[in-house]
C-alpha atoms as a PDB file:
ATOM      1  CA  UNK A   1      -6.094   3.412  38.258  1.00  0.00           C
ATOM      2  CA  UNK A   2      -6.224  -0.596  36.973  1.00  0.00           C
ATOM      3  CA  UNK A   3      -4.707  -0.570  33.460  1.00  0.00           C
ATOM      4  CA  UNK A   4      -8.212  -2.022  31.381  1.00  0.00           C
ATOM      5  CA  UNK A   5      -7.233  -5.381  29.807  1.00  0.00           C
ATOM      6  CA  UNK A   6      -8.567  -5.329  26.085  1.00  0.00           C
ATOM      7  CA  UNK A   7      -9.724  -8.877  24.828  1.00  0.00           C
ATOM      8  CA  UNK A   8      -8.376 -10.175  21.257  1.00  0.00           C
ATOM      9  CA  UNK A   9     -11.318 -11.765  19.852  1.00  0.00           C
ATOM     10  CA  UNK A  10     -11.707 -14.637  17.764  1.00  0.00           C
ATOM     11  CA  UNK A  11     -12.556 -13.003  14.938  1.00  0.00           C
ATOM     12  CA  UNK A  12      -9.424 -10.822  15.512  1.00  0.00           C
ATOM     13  CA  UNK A  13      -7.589 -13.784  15.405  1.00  0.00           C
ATOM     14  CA  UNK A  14      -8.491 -14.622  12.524  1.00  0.00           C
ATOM     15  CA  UNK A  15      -8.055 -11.839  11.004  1.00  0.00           C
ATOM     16  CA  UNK A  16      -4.345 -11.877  12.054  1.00  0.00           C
ATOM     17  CA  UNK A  17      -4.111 -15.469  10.859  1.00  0.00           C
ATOM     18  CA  UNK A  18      -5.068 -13.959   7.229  1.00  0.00           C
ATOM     19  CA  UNK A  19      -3.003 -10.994   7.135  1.00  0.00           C
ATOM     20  CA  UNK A  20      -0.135 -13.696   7.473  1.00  0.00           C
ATOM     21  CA  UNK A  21      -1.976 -16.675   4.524  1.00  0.00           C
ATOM     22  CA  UNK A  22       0.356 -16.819   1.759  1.00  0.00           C
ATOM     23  CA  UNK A  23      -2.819 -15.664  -0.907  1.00  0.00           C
ATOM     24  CA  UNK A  24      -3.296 -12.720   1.133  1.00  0.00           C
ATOM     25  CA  UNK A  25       0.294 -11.493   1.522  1.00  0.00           C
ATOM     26  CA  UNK A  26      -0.634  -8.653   3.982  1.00  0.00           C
ATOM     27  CA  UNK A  27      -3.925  -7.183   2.402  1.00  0.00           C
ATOM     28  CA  UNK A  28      -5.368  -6.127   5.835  1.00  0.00           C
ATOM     29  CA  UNK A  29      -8.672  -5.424   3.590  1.00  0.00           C
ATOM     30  CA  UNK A  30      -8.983  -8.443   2.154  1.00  0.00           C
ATOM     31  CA  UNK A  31      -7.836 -10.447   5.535  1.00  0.00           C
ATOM     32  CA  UNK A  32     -10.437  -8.073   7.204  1.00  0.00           C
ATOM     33  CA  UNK A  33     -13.372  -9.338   4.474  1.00  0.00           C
ATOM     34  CA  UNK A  34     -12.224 -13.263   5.225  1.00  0.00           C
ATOM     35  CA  UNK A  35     -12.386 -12.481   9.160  1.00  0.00           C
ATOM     36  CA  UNK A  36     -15.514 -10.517   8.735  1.00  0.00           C
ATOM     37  CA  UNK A  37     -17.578 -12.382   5.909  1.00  0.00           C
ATOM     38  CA  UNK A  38     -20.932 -10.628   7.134  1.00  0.00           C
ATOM     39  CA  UNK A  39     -19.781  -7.279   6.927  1.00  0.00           C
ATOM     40  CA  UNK A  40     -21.689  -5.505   4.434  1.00  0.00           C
ATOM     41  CA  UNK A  41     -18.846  -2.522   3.513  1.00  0.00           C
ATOM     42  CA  UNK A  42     -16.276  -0.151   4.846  1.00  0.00           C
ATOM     43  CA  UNK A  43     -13.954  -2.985   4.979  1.00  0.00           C
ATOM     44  CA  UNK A  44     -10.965  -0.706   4.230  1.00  0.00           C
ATOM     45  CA  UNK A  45     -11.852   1.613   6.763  1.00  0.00           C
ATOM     46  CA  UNK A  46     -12.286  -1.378   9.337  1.00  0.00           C
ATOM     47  CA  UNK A  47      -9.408  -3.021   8.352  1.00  0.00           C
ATOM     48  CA  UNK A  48      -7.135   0.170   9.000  1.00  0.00           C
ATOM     49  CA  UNK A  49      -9.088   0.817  12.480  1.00  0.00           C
ATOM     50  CA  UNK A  50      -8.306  -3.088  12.994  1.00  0.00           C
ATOM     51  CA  UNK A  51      -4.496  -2.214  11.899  1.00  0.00           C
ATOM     52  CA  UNK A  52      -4.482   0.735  14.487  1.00  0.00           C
ATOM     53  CA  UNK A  53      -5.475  -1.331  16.987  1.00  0.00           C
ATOM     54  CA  UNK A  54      -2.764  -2.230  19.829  1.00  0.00           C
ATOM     55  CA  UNK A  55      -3.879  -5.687  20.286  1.00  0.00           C
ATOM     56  CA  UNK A  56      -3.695  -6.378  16.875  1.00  0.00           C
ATOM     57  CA  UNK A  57      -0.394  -4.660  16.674  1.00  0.00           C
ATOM     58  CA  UNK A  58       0.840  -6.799  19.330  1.00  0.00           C
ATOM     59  CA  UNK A  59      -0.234 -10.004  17.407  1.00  0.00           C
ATOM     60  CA  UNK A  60       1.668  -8.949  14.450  1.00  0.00           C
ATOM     61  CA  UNK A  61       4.661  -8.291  16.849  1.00  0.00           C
ATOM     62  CA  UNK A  62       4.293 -12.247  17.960  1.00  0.00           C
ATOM     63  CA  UNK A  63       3.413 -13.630  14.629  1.00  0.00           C
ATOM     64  CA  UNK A  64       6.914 -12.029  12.884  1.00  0.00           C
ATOM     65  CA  UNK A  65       8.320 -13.232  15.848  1.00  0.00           C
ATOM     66  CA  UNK A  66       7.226 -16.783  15.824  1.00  0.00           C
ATOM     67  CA  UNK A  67       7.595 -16.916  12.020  1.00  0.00           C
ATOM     68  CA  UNK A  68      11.220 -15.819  12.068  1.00  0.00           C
ATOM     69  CA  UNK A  69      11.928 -18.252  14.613  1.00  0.00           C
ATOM     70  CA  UNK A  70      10.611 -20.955  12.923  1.00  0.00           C
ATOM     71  CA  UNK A  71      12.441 -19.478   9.084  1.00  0.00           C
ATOM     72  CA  UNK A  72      15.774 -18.173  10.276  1.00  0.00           C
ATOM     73  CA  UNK A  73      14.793 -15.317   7.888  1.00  0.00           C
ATOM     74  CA  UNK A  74      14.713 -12.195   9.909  1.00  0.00           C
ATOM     75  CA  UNK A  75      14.874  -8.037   8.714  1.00  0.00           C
ATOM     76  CA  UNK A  76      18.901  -8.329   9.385  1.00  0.00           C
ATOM     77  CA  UNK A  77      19.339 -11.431   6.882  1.00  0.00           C
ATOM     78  CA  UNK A  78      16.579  -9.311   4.220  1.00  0.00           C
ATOM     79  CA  UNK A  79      18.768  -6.285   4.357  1.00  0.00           C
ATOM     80  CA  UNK A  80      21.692  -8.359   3.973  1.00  0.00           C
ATOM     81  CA  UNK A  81      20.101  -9.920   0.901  1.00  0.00           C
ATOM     82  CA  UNK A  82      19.012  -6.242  -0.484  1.00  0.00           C
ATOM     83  CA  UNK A  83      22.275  -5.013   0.004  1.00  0.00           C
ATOM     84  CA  UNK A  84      23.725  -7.814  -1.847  1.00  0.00           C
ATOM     85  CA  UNK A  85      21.761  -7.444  -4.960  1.00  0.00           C
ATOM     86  CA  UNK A  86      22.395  -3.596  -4.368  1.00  0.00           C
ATOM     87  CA  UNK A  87      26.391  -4.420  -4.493  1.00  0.00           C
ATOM     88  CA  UNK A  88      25.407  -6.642  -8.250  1.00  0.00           C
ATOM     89  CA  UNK A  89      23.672  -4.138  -9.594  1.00  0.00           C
ATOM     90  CA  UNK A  90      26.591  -1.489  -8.958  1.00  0.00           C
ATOM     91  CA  UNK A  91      28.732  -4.144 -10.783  1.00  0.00           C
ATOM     92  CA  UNK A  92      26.360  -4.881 -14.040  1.00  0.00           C
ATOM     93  CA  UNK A  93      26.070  -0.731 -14.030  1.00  0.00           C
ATOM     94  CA  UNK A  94      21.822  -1.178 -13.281  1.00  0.00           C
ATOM     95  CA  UNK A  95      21.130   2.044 -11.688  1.00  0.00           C
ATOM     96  CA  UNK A  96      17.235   1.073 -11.508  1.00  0.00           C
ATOM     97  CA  UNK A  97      18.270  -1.644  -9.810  1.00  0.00           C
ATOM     98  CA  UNK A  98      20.518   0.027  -7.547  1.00  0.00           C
ATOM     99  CA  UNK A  99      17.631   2.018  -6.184  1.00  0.00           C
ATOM    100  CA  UNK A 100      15.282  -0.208  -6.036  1.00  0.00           C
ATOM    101  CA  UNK A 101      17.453  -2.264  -3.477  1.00  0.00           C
ATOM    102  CA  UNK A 102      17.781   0.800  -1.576  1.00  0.00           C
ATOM    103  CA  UNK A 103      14.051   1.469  -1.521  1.00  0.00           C
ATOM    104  CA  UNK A 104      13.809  -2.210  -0.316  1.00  0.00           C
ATOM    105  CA  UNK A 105      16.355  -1.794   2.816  1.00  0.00           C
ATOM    106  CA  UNK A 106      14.385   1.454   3.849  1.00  0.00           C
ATOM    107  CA  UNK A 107      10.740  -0.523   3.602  1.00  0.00           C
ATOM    108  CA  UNK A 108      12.189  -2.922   6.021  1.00  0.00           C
ATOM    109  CA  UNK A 109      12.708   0.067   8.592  1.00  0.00           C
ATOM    110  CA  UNK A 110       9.454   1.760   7.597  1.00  0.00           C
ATOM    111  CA  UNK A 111      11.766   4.864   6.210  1.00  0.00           C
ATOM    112  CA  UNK A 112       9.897   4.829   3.243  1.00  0.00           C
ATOM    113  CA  UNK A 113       7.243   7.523   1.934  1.00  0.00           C
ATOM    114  CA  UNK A 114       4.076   4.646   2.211  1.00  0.00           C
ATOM    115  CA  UNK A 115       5.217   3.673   5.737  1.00  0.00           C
ATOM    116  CA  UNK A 116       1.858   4.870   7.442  1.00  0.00           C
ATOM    117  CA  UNK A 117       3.218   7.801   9.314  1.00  0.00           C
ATOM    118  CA  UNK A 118       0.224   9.163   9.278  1.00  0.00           C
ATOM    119  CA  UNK A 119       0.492  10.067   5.691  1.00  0.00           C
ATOM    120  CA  UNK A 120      -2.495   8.684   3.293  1.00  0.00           C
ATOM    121  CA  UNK A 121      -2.735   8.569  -0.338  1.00  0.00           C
ATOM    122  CA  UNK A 122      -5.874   9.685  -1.905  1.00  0.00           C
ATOM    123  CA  UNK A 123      -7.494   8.959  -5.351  1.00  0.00           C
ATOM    124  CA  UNK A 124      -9.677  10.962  -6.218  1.00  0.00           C
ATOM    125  CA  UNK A 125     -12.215   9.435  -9.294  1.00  0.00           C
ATOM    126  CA  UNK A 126     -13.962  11.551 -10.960  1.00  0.00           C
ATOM    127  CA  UNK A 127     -16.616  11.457 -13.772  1.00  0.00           C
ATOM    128  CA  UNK A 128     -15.103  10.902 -16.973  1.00  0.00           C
ATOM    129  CA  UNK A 129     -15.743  13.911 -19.232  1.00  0.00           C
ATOM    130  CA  UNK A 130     -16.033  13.958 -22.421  1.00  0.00           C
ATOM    131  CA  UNK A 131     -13.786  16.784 -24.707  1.00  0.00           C
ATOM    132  CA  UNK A 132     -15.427  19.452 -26.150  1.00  0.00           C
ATOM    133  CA  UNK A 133     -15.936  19.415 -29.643  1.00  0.00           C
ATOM    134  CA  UNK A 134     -15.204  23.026 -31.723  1.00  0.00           C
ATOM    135  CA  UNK A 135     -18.018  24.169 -33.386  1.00  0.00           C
ATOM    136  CA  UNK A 136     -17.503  23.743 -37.326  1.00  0.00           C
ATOM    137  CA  UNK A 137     -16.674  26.701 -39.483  1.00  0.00           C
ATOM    138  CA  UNK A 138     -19.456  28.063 -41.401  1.00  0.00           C
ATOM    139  CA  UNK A 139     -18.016  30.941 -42.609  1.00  0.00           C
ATOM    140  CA  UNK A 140     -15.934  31.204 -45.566  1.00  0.00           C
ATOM    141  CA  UNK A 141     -14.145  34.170 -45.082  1.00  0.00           C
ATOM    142  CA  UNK A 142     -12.885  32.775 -41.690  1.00  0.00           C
ATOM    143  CA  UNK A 143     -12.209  29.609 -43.643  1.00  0.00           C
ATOM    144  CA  UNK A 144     -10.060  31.269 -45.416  1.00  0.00           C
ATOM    145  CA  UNK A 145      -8.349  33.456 -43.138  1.00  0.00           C
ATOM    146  CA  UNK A 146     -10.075  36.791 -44.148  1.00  0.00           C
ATOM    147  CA  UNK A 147     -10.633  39.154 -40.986  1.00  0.00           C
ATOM    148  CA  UNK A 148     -13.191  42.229 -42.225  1.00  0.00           C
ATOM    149  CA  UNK A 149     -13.301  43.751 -38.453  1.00  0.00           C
ATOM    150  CA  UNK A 150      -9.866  45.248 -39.299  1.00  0.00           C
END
């Protein structure tokens, strides 16, 4: 059986070419409302079908590619840079700082909780409700602390 050959589209490109825009910094929603402009909605739900998507995964693959080719900067010199400020913050006693560094160096392998394992975060929005007011005393004798059932 021929292995099907799926087509990146133009508008896929371009979509790509604004995950990577400096304003964007990775937003695949917003990318996905620039490379879609007449999309009326569901742009979030697009963009992550987009994301899921091997040909767009293998564009990402090139771009990082291309990108650290043409920066020098690659994951090995980031972790080197994470574990650097991870080493300073030991020394200036910054235990925040510390583990934020180590969050940083486990982002770069995806070991991290918001890595996309599968795993989605939901918030849920609900109506805002308003507290319930007690009813005012009218009684005196409760007013006062007087109980006459017993």
């Amino acid at each position: 059986m021929a292995v099907k050959k799926v087509k990146f589209t133009l508008q896929q490109m371009e979509f790509v070419k604004h995950l990577f825009s400096p304003d964007i910094m990775f937003n695949a929603t917003e990318a996905y409302r620039r490379a879609y402009p007449k999309a009326k909605g569901g742009h979030n739900r697009l963009a992550n079908q987009l994301m899921s998507s091997n040909v767009i995964k293998q564009e990402i693959v090139k771009k990082r590619a291309e990108l650290s080719r043409k920066t020098g900067f690659t994951i090995e010199r980031a972790q080197e840079m994470y574990e650097e400020d991870r080493d300073f913050a030991s020394t200036v006693n910054q235990a925040g700082a510390r583990v934020s560094a180590t969050t940083g160096i486990c982002r770069l392998y995806g070991l991290d909780k918001d890595a996309g394992g599968g795993e989605k975060t939901i918030i849920i929005i609900g109506p805002k409700i308003s507290p319930v007011l007690p009813k005012p005393i009218i009684s005196e004798e409760i007013e006062n602390g007087i109980n006459r059932s017993g």
